[in-house]
Protein backbone atom coordinates (compact mmCIF):
# COMPACT_ATOMS: atom_id res chain seq x y z
CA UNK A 1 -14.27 119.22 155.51
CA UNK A 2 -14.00 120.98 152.56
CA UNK A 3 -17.39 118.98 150.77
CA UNK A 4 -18.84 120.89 153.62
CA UNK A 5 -17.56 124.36 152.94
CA UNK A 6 -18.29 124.24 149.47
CA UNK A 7 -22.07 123.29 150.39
CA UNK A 8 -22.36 126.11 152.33
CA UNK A 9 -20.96 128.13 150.24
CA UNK A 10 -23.85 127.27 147.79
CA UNK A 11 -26.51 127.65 150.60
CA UNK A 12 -25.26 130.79 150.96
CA UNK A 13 -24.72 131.99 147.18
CA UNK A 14 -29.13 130.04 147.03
CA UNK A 15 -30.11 131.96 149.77
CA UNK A 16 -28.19 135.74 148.21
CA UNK A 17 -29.95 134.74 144.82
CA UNK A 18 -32.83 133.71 146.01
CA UNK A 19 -36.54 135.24 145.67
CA UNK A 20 -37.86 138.07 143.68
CA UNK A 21 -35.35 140.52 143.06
CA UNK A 22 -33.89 138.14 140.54
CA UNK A 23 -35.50 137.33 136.95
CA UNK A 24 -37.45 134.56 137.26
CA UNK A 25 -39.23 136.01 140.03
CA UNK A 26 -41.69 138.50 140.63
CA UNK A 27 -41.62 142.01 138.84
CA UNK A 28 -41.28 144.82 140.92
CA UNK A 29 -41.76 148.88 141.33
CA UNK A 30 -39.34 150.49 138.86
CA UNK A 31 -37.96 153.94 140.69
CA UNK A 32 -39.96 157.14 139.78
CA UNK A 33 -37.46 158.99 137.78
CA UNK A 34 -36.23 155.72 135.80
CA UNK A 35 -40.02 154.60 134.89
CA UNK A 36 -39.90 156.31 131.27
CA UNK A 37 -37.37 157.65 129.62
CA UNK A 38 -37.20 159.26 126.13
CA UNK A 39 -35.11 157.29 123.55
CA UNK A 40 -31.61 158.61 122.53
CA UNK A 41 -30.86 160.40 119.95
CA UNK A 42 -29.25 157.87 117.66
CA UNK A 43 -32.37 156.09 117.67
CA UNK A 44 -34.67 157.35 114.91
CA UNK A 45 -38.51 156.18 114.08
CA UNK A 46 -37.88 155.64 110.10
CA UNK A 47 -41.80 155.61 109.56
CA UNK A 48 -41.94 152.10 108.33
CA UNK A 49 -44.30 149.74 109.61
CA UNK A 50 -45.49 150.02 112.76
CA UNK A 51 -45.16 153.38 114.87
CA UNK A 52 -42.91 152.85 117.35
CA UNK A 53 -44.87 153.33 120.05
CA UNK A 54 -46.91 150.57 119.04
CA UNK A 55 -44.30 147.69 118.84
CA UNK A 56 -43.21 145.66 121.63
CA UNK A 57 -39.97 143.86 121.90
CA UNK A 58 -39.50 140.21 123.69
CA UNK A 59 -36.06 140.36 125.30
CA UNK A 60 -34.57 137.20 127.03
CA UNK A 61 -32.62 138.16 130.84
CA UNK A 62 -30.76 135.47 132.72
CA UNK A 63 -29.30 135.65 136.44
CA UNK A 64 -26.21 133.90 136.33
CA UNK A 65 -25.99 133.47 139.97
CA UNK A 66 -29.00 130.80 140.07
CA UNK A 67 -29.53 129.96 136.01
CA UNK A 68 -32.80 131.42 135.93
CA UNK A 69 -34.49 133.12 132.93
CA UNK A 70 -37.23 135.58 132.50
CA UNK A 71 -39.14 136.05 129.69
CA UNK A 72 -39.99 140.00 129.46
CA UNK A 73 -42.70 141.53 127.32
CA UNK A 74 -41.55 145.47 126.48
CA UNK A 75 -42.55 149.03 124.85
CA UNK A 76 -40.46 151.43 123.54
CA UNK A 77 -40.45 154.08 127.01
CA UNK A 78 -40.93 151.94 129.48
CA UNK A 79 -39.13 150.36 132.46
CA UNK A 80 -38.96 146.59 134.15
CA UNK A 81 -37.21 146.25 137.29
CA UNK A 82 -36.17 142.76 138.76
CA UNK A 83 -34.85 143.55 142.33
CA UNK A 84 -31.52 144.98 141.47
CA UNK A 85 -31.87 144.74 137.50
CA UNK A 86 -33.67 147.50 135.62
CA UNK A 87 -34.14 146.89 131.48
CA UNK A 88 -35.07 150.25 129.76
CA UNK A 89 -36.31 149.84 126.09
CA UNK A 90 -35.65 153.00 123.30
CA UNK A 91 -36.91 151.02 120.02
CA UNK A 92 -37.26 147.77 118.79
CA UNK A 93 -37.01 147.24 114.91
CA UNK A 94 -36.45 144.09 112.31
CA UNK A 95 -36.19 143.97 108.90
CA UNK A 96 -39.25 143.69 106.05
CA UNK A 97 -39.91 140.42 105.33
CA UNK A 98 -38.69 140.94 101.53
CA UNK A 99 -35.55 142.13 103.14
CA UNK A 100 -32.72 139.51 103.41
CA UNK A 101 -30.78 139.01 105.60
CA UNK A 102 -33.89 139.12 108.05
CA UNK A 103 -32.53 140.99 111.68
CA UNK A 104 -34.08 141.44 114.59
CA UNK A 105 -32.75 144.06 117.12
CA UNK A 106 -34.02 146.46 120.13
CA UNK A 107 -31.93 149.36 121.84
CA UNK A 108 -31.60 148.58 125.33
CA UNK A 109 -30.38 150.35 128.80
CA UNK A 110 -29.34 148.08 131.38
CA UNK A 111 -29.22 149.60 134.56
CA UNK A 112 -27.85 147.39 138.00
CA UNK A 113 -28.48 148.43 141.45
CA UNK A 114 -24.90 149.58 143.72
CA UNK A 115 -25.62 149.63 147.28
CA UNK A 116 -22.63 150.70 150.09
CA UNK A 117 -24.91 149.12 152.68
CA UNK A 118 -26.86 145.57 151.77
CA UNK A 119 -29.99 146.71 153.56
CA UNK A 120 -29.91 149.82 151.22
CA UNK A 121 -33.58 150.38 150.00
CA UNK A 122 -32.68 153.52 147.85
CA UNK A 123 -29.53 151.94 145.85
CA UNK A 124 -27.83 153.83 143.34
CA UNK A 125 -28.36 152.93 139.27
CA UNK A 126 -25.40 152.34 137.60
CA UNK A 127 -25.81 152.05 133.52
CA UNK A 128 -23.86 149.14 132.94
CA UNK A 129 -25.20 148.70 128.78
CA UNK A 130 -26.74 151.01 126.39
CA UNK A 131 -27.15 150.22 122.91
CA UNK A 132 -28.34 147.64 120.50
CA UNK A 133 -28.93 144.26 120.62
CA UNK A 134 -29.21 142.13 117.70
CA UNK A 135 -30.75 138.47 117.80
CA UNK A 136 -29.46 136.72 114.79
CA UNK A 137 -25.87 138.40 115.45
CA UNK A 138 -25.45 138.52 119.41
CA UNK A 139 -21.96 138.99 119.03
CA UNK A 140 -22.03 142.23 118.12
CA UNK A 141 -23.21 143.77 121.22
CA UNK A 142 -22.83 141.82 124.59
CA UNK A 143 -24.11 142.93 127.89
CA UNK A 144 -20.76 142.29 129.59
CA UNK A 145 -21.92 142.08 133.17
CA UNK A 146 -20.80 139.39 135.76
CA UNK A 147 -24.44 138.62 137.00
CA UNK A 148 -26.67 139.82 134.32
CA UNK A 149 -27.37 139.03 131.07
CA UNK A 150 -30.09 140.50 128.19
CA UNK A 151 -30.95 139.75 124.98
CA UNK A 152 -33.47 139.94 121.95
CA UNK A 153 -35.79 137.52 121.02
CA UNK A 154 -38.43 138.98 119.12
CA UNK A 155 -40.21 142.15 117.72
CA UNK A 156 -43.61 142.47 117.37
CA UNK A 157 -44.51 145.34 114.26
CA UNK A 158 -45.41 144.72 110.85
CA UNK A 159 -45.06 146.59 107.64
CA UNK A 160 -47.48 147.65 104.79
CA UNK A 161 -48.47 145.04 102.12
CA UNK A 162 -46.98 142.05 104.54
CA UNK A 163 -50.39 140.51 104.37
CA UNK A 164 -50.55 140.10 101.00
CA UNK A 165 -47.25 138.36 100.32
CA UNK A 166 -47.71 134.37 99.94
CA UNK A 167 -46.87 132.04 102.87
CA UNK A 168 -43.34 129.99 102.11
CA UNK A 169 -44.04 127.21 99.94
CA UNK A 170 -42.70 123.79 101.53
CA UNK A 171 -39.96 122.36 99.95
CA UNK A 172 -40.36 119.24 97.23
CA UNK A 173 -38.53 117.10 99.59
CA UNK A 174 -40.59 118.03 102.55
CA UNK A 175 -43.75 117.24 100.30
CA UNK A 176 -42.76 114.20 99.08
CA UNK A 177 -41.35 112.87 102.39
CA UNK A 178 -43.24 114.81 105.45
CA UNK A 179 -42.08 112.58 107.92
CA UNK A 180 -39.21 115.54 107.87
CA UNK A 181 -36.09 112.76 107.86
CA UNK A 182 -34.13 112.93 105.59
CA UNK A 183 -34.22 111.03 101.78
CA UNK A 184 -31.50 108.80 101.09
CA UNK A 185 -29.70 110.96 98.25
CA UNK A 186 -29.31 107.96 95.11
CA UNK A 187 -26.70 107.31 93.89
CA UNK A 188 -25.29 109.13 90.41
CA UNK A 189 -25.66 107.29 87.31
CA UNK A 190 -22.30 106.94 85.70
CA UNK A 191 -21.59 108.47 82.46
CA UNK A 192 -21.86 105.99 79.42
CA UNK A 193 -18.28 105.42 78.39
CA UNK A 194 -17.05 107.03 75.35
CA UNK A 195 -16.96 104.98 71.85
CA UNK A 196 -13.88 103.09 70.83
CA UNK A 197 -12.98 105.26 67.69
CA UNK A 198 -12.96 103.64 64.50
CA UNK A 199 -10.45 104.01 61.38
């Protein structure tokens, strides 16, 4: 008896998740007055690299309900809806590649459709995250949100002179040995043993 509650309680929870108003489905019409927004105030072009309006940010969203993931491709002022997930990006920024530690981060508004009535068409859009994200530190901001989940995985700009700086060079072990596994380290040699002083 209760093998069969529980599986329909996960039909049920499948069919709710279900179809394209979840990542991993189809994109859909963002609302008029949320498809662009202007970026906050605390978010400030510095004038390196590439203009912000030309750099687009790869952020990572997850539906918890049903595991799935969608990849999305974003500019700074624009909107992607989901169903009843909208991602808003302000700027996306990382650090010069002669900059260490290298950090990759985007300002984000998450906004998550509230409906009194399920058959709602016109929900309301609550802001349930604004600020950044970082990718090599997610701890620092988390999108604390039962079903939804967002974060960076890339930046696309680059920065004046980048070009020109040499490609990594590949380690001496990873020459010598490019199966990439490691080398057995060898052994130390001991120390010669002191001489037996003389009188």
């Amino acid at each position: 008896m209760r093998a069969t509650g529980a599986l329909l309680c996960l039909a049920a929870l499948a069919a709710c998740s279900g179809g394209s108003d979840v990542p991993g489905g189809e994109e859909t019409e963002v609302p008029d007055d949320l498809a662009t927004f202007s970026p906050p105030a605390q978010v400030v072009d510095p004038g390196l690299g590439t203009p912000l309006e030309d750099r687009v940010a790869t952020l990572g969203i997850l539906n918890k309900r049903n595991n799935l993931t969608q990849d999305v491709t974003i500019k700074p002022g624009e909107s992607k809806r989901w169903g009843d997930v909208i991602v808003q990006l302000a700027s996306c920024e990382r650090t010069a590649p002669w900059e260490t530690p290298p950090m990759t981060g985007a300002f984000v508004k998450v906004l998550v459709a509230r409906r009194d009535d399920p058959g709602d068409n016109n929900p309301d859009w609550l802001r349930v995250f604004s600020g950044w994200l970082f990718k090599e530190s997610p701890s620092l901001n988390v999108v604390e949100h039962p079903i939804y989940d967002v974060w960076v995985k890339d930046c696309a700009m680059s920065f004046p002179g980048e070009e020109a700086l040499p490609a990594p060079a590949a380690s001496e072990s990873n020459a010598a040995n490019p199966s990439g596994t490691a080398s057995p380290t060898p052994a130390p040699t001991p120390a010669p043993a002191p001489a037996a002083a003389t009188t």
